[in-house]
N, C-alpha and C. Protein backbone atom coordinates (compact mmCIF):
# COMPACT_ATOMS: atom_id res chain seq x y z
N UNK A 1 121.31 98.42 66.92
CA UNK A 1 121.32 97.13 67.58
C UNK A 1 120.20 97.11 68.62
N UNK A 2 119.73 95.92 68.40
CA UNK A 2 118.48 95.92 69.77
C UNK A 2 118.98 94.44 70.58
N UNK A 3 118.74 94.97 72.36
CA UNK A 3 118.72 93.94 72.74
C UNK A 3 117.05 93.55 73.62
N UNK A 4 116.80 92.27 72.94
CA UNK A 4 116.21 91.74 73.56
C UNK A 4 115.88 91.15 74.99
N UNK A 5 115.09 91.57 76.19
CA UNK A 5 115.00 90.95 77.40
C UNK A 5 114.14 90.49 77.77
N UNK A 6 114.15 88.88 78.26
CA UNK A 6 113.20 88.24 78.28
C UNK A 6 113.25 87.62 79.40
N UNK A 7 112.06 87.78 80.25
CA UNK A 7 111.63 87.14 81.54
C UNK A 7 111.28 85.73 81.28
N UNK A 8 112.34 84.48 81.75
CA UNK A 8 112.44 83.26 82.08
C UNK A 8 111.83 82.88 82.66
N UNK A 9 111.27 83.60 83.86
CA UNK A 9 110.00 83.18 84.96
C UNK A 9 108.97 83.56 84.54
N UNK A 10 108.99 84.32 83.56
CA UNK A 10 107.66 84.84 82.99
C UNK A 10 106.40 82.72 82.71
N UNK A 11 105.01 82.85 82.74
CA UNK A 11 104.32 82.09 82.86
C UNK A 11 104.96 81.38 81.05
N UNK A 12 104.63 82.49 80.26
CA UNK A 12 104.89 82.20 78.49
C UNK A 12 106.15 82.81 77.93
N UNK A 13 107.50 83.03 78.33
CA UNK A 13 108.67 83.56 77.83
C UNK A 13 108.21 83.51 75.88
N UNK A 14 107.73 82.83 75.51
CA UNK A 14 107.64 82.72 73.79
C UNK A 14 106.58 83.68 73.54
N UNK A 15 105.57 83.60 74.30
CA UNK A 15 104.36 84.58 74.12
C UNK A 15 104.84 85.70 73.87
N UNK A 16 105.53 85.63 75.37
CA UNK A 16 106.00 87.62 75.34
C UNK A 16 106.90 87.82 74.36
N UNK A 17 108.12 87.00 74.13
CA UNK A 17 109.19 87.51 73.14
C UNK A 17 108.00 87.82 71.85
N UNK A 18 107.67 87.08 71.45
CA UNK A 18 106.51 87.51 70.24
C UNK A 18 105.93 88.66 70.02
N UNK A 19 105.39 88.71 71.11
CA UNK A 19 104.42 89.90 71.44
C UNK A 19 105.25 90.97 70.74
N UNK A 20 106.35 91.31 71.52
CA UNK A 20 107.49 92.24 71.61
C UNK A 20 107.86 92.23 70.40
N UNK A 21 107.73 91.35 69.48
CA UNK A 21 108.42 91.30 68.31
C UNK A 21 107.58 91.52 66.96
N UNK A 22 106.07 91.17 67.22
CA UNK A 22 104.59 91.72 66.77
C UNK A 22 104.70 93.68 66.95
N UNK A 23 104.98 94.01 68.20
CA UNK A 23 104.85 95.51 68.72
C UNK A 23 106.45 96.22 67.90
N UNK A 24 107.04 95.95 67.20
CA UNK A 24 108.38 96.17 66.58
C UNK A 24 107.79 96.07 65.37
N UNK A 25 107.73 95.03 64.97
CA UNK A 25 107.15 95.04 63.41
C UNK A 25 105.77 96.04 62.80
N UNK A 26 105.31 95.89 64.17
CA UNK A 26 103.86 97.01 63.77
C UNK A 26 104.13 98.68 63.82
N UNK A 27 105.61 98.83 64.40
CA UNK A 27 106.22 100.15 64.74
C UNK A 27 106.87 100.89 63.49
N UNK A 28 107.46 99.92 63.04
CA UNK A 28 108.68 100.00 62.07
C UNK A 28 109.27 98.61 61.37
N UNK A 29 108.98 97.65 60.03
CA UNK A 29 109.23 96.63 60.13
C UNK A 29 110.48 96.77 60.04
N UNK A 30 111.41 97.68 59.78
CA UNK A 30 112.65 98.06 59.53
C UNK A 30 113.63 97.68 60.85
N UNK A 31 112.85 97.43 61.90
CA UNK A 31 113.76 97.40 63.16
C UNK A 31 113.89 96.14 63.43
N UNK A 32 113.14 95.15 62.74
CA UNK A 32 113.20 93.61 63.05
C UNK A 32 114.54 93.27 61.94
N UNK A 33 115.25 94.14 61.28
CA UNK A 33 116.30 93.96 60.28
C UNK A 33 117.41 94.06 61.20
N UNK A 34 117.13 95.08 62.23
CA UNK A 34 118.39 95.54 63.41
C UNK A 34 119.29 94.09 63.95
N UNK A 35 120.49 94.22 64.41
CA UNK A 35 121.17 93.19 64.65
C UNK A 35 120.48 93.29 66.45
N UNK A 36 120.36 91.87 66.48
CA UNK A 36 119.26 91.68 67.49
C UNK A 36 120.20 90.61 68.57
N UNK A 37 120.31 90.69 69.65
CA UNK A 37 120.67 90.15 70.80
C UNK A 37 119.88 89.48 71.67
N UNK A 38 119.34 88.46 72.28
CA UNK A 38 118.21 88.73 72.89
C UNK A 38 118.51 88.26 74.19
N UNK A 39 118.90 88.36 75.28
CA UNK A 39 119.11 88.35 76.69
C UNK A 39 117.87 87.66 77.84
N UNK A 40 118.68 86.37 77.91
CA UNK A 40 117.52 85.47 79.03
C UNK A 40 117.44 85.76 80.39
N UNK A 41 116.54 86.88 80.71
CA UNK A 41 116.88 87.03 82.39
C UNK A 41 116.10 86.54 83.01
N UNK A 42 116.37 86.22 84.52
CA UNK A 42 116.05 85.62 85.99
C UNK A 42 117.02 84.14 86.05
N UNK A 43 117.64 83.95 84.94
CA UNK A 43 118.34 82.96 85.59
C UNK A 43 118.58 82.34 86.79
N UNK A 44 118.46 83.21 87.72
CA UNK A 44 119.31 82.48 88.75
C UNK A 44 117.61 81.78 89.74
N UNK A 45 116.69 82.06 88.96
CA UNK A 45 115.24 80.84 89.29
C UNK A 45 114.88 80.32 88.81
N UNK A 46 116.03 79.10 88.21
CA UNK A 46 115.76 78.15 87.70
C UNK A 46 115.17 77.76 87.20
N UNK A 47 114.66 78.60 85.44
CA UNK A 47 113.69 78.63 84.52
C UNK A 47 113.81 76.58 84.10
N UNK A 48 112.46 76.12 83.89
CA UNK A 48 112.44 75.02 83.37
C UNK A 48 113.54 74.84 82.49
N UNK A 49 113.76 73.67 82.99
CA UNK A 49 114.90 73.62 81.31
C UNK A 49 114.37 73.20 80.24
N UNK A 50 113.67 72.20 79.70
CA UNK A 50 112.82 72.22 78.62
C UNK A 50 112.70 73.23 77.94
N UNK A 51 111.79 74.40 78.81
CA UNK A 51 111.19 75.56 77.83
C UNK A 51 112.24 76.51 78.10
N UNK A 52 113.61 76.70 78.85
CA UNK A 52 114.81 76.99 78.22
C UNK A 52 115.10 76.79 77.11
N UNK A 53 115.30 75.27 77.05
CA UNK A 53 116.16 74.79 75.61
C UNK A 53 115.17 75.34 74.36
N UNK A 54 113.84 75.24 74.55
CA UNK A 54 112.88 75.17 73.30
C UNK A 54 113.47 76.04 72.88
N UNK A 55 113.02 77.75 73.59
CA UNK A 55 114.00 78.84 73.28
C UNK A 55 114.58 79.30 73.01
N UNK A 56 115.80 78.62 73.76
CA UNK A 56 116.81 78.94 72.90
C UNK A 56 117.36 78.08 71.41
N UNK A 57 116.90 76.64 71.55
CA UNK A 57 116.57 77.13 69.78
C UNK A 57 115.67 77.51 68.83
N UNK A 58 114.90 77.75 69.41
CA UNK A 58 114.13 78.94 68.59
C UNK A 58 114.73 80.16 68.05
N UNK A 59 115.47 80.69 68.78
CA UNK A 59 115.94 81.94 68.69
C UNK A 59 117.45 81.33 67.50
N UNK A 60 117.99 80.30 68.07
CA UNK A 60 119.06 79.91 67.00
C UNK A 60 118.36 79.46 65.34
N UNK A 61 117.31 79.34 65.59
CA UNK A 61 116.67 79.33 64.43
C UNK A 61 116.82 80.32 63.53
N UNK A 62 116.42 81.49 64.16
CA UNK A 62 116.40 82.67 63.90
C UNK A 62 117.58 83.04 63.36
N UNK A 63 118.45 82.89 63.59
CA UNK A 63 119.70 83.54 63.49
C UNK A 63 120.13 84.38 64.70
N UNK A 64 119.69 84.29 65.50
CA UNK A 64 119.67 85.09 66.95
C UNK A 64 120.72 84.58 67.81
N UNK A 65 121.70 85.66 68.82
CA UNK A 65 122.25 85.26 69.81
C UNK A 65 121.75 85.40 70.81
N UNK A 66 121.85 84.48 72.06
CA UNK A 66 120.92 84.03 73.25
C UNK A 66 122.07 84.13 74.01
N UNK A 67 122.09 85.30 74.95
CA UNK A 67 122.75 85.26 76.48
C UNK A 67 122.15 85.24 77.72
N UNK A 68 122.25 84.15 78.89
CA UNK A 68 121.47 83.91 80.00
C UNK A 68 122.72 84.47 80.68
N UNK A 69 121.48 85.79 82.03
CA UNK A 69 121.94 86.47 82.50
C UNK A 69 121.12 86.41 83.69
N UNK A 70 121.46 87.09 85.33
CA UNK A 70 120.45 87.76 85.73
C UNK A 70 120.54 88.60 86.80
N UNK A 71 119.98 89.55 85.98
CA UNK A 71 119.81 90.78 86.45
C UNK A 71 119.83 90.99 88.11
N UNK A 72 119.43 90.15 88.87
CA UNK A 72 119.29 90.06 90.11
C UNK A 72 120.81 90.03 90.90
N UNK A 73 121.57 88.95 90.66
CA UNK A 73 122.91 88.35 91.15
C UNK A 73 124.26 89.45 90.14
N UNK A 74 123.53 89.52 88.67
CA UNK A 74 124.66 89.79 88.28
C UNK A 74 125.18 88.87 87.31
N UNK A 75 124.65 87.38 87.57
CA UNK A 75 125.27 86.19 86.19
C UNK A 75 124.87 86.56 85.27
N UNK A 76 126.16 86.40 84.37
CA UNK A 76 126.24 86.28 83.24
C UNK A 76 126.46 87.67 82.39
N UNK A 77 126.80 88.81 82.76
CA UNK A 77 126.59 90.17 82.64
C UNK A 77 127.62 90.35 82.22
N UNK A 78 128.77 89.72 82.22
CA UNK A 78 129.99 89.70 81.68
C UNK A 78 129.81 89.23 80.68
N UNK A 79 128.86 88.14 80.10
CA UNK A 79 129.04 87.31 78.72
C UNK A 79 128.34 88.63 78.06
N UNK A 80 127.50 88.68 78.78
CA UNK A 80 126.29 90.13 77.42
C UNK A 80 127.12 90.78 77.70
N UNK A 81 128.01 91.50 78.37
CA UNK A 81 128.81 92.60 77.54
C UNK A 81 129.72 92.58 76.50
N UNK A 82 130.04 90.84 76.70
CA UNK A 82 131.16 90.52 75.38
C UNK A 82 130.21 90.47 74.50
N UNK A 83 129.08 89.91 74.34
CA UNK A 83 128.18 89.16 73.19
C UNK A 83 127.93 90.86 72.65
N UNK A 84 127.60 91.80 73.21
CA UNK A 84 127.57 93.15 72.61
C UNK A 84 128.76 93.49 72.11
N UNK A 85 129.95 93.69 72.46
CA UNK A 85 130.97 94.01 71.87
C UNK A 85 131.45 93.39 70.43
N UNK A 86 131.20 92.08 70.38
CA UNK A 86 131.56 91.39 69.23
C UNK A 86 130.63 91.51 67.98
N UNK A 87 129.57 92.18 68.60
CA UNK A 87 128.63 92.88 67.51
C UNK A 87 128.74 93.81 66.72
N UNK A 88 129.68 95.22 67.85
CA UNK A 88 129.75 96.34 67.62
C UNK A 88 130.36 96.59 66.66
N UNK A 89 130.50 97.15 65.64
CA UNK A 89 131.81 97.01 64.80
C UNK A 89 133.25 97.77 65.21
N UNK A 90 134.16 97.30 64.72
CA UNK A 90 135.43 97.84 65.62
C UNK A 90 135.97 99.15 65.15
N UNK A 91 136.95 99.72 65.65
CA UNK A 91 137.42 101.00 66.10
C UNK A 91 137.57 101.87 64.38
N UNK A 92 138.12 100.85 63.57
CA UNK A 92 138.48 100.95 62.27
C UNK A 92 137.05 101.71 61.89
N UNK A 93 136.40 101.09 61.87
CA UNK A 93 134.69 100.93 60.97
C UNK A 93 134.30 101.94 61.18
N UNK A 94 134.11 102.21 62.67
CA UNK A 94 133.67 103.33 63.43
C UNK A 94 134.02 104.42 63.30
N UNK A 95 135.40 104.77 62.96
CA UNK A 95 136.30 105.98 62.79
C UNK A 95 136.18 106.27 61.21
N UNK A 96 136.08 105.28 60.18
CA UNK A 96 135.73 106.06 58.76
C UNK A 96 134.52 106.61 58.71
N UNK A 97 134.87 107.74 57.43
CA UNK A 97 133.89 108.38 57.44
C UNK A 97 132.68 107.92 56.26
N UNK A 98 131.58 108.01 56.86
CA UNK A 98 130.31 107.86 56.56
C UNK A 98 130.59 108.36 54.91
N UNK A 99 129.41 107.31 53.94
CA UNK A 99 129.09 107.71 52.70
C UNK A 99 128.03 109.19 52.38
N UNK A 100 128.86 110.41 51.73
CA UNK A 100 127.80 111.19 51.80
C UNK A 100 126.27 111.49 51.77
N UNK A 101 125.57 111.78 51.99
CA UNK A 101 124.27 111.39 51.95
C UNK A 101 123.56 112.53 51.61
N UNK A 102 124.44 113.42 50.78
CA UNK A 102 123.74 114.69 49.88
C UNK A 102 123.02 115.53 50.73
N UNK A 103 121.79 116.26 50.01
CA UNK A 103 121.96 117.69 51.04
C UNK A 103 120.06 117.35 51.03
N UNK A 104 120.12 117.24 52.57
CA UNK A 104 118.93 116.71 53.11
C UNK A 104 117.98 118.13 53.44
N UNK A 105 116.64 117.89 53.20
CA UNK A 105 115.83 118.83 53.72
C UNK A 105 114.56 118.63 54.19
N UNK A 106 114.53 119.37 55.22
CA UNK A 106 113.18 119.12 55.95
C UNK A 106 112.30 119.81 55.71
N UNK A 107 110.97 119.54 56.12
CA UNK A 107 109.78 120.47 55.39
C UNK A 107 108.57 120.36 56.37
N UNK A 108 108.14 121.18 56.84
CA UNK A 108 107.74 121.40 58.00
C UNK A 108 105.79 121.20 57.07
N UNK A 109 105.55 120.39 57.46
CA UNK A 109 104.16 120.50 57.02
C UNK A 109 102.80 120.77 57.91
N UNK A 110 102.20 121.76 58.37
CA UNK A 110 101.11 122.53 59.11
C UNK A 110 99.98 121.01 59.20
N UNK A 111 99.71 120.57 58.01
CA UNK A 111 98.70 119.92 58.14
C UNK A 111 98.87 118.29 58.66
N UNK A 112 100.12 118.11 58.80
CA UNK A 112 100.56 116.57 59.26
C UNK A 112 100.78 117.08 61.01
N UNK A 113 101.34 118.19 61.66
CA UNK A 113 101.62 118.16 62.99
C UNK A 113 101.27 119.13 63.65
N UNK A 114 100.33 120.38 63.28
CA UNK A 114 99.80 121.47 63.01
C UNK A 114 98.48 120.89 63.66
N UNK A 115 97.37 122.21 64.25
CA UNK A 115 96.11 121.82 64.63
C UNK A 115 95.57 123.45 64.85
N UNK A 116 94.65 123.59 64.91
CA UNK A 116 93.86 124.64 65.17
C UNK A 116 92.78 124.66 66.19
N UNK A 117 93.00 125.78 66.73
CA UNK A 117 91.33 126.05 67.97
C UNK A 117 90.16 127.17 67.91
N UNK A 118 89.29 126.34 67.43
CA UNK A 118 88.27 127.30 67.07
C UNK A 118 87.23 126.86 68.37
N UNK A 119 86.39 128.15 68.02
CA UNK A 119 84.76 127.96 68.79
C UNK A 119 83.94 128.06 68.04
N UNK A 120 82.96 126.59 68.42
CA UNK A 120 82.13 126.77 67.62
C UNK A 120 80.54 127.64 67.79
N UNK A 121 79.57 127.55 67.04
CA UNK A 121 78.71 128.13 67.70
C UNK A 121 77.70 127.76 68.43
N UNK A 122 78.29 126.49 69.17
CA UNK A 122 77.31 126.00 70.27
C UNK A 122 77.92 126.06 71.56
N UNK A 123 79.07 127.12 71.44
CA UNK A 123 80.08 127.29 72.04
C UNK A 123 81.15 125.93 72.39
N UNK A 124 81.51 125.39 71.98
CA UNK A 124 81.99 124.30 72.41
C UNK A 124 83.43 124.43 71.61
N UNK A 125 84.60 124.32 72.44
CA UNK A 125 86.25 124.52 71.69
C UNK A 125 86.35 123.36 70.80
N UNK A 126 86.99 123.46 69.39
CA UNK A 126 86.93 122.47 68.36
C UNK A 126 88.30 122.58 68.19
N UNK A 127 89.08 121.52 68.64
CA UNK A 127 90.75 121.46 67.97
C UNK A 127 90.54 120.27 67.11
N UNK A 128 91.25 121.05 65.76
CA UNK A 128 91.54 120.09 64.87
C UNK A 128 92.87 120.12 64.49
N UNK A 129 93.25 118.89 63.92
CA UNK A 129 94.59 118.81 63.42
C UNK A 129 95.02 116.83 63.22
N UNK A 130 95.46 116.50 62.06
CA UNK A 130 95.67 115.31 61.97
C UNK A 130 95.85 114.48 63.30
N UNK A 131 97.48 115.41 63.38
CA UNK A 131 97.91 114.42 64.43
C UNK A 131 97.48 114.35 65.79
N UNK A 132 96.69 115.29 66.25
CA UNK A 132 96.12 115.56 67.50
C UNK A 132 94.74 114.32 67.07
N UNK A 133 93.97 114.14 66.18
CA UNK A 133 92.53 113.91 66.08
C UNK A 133 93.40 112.00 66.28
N UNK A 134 94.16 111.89 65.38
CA UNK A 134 94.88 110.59 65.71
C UNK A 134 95.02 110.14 67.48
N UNK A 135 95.90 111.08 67.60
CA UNK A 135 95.88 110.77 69.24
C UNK A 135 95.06 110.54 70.17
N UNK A 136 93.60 111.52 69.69
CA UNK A 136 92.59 111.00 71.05
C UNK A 136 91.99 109.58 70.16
N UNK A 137 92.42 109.58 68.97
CA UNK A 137 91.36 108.23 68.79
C UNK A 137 92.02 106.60 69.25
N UNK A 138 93.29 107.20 69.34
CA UNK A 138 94.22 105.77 69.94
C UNK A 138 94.40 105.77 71.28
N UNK A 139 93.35 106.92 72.37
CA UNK A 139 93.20 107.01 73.53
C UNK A 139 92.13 105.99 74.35
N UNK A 140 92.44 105.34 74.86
CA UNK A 140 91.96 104.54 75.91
C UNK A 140 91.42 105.32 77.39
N UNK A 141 90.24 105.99 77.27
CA UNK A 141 90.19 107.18 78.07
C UNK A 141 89.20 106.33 79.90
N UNK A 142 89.27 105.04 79.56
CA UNK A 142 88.66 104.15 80.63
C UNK A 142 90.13 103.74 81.42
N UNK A 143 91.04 104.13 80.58
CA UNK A 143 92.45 103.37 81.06
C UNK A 143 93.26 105.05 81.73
N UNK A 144 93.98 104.58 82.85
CA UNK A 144 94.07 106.15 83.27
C UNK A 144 95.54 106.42 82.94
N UNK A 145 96.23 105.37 82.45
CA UNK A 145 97.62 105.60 81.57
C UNK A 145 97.59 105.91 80.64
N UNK A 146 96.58 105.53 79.69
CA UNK A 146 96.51 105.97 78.32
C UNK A 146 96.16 107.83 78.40
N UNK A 147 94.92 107.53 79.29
CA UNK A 147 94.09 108.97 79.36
C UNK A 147 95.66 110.35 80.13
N UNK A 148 96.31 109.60 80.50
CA UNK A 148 97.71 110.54 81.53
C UNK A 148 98.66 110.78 80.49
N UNK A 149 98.66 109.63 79.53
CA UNK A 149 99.81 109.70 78.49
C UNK A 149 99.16 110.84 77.33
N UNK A 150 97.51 110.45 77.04
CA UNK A 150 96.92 111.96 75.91
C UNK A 150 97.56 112.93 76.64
N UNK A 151 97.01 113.35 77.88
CA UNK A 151 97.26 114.90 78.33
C UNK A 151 98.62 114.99 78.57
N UNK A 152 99.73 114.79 78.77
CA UNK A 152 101.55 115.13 78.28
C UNK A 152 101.36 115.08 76.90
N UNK A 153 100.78 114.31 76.26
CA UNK A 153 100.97 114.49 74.56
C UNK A 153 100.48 116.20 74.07
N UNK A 154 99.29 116.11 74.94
CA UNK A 154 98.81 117.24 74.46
C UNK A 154 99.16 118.47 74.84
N UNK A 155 99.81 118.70 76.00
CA UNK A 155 100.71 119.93 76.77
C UNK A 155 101.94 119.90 75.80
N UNK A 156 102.31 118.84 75.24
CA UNK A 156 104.17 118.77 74.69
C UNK A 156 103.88 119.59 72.87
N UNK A 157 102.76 118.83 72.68
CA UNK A 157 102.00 119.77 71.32
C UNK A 157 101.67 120.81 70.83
N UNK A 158 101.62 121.17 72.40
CA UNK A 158 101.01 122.98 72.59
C UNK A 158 99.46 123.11 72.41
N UNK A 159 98.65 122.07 72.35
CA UNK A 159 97.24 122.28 72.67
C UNK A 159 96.98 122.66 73.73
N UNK A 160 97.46 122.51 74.83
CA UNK A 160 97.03 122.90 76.58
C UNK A 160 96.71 124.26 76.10
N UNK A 161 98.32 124.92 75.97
CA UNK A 161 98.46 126.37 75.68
C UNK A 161 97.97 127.07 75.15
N UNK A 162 97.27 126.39 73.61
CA UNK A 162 96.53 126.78 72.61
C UNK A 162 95.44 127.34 73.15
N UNK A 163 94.66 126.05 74.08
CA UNK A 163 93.40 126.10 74.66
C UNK A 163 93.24 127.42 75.57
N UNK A 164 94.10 127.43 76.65
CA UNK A 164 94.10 128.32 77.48
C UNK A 164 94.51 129.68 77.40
N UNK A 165 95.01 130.12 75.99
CA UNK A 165 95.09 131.51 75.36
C UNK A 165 93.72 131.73 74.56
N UNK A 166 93.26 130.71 74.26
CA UNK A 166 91.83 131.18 73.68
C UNK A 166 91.05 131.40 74.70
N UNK A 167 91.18 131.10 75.74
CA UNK A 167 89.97 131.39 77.41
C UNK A 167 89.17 130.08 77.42
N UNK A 168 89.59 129.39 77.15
CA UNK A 168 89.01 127.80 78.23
C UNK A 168 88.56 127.94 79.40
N UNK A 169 87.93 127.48 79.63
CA UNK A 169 87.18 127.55 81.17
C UNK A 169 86.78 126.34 81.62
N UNK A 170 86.75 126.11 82.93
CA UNK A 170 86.21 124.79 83.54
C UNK A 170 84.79 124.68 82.95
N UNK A 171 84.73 123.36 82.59
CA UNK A 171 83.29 123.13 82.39
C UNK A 171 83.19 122.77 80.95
N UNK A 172 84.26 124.05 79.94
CA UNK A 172 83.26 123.78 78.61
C UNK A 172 84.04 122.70 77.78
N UNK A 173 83.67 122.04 77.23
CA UNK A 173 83.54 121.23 75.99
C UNK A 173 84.38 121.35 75.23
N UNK A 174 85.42 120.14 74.82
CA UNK A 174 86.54 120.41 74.04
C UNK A 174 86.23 119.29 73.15
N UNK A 175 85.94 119.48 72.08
CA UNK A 175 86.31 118.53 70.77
C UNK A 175 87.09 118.38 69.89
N UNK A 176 87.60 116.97 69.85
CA UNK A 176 89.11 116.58 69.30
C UNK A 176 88.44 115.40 68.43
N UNK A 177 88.36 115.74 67.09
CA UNK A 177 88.02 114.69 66.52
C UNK A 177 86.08 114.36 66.69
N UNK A 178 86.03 113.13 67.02
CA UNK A 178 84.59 113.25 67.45
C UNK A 178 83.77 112.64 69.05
N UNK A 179 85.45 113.12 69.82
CA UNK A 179 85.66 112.81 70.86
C UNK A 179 85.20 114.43 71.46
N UNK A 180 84.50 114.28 72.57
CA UNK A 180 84.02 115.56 73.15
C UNK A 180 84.34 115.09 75.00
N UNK A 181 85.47 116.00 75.68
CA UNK A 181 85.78 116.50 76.67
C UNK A 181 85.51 117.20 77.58
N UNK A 182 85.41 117.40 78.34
CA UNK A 182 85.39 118.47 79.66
C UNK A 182 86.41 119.00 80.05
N UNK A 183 86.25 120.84 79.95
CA UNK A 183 87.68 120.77 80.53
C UNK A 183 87.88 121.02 82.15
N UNK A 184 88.82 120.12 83.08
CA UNK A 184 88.62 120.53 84.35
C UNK A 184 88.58 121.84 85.21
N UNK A 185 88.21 121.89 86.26
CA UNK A 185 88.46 122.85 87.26
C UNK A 185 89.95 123.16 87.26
N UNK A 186 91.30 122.14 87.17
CA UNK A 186 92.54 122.26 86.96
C UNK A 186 93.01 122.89 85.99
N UNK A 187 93.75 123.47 86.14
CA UNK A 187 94.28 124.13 84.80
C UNK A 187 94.70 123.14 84.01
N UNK A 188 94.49 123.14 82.71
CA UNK A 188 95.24 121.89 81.84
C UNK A 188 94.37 120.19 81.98
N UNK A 189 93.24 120.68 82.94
CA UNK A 189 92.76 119.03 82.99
C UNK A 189 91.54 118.62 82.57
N UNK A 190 91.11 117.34 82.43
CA UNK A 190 89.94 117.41 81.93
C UNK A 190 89.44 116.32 83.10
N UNK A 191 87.83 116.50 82.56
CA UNK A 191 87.20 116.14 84.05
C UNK A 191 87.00 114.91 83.89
């Protein structure tokens, strides 16, 4: 189940629900199938009513349930907890047991999450690996969230570690893909 929350004071409430619903479909279109709730908050600042109503039938269009709430005061927090409950399925549903689903196996594949650290001979550290070369290329390295979010990706991966058992040093040159780095004076950072 997903619930939807949508800022009423927001300038475009339709924009953003979209957006949000563009960034779902581009994730997984499978999750726009999820039983979907979608929750109108700031209520209590007196969102236009017009582009209230549009809204909310829009969303009844959809097949969607619309609960105005807000988060601030507290209205309406009682209805979204019923409007969730009547979703949930009940105690019965919940308590049988699941259709078997046979004998599942996982398979660990080197070359889908796997990477390697070599030197090359211009001395410069070369990590390769799908999913690592993916990551710096969907890096926004002008943006310092994106560039903060690579380096946890890349410590949680075990590249930091990788790097720094091979003898990394401040200064030299890390290539990921056809992205070329510095690595910092910090341990683990780049310059």
């Amino acid at each position: 189940m997903l619930v939807h929350v949508v800022d009423m004071a927001a300038p475009d409430p339709e924009r953003d629900y979209q957006v949000i619903r563009e960034e779902l479909a581009a994730r997984d279109p499978r999750l726009l199938d999820k039983t979907t709730l979608v929750a109108v908050n700031k209520m209590d600042l007196d969102p236009d009513p017009e582009l209230l109503r549009a809204f909310n039938e829009a969303r009844r269009r959809e097949g969607l349930g619309v609960v105005h709430i807000s988060a601030a005061d507290g209205g309406g927090l009682r209805e979204l907890r019923s409007a969730l409950a009547r979703l949930l399925p009940d105690d019965e549903e919940l308590g049988a047991p699941g259709e078997p689903a046979g004998v599942v196996v996982h398979r660990y594949d080197a070359a889908q999450s796997g990477f390697t650290v070599d030197r090359g001979s211009d001395g410069a550290w070369q990590v390769s690996g799908r999913r690592v070369e993916r990551l710096v290329a969907q890096t926004d390295f002008d943006n310092d969230e994106s560039a903060a979010r690579f380096q946890r990706e890349l410590s949680r991966l075990g590249v930091v570690d990788a790097l720094r058992r091979a003898g990394v040093e401040a200064g030299d040159i890390v290539r990921i893909g056809e992205t070329e780095l510095e690595w910092g004076a910090q341990p683990g950072a780049w310059a």
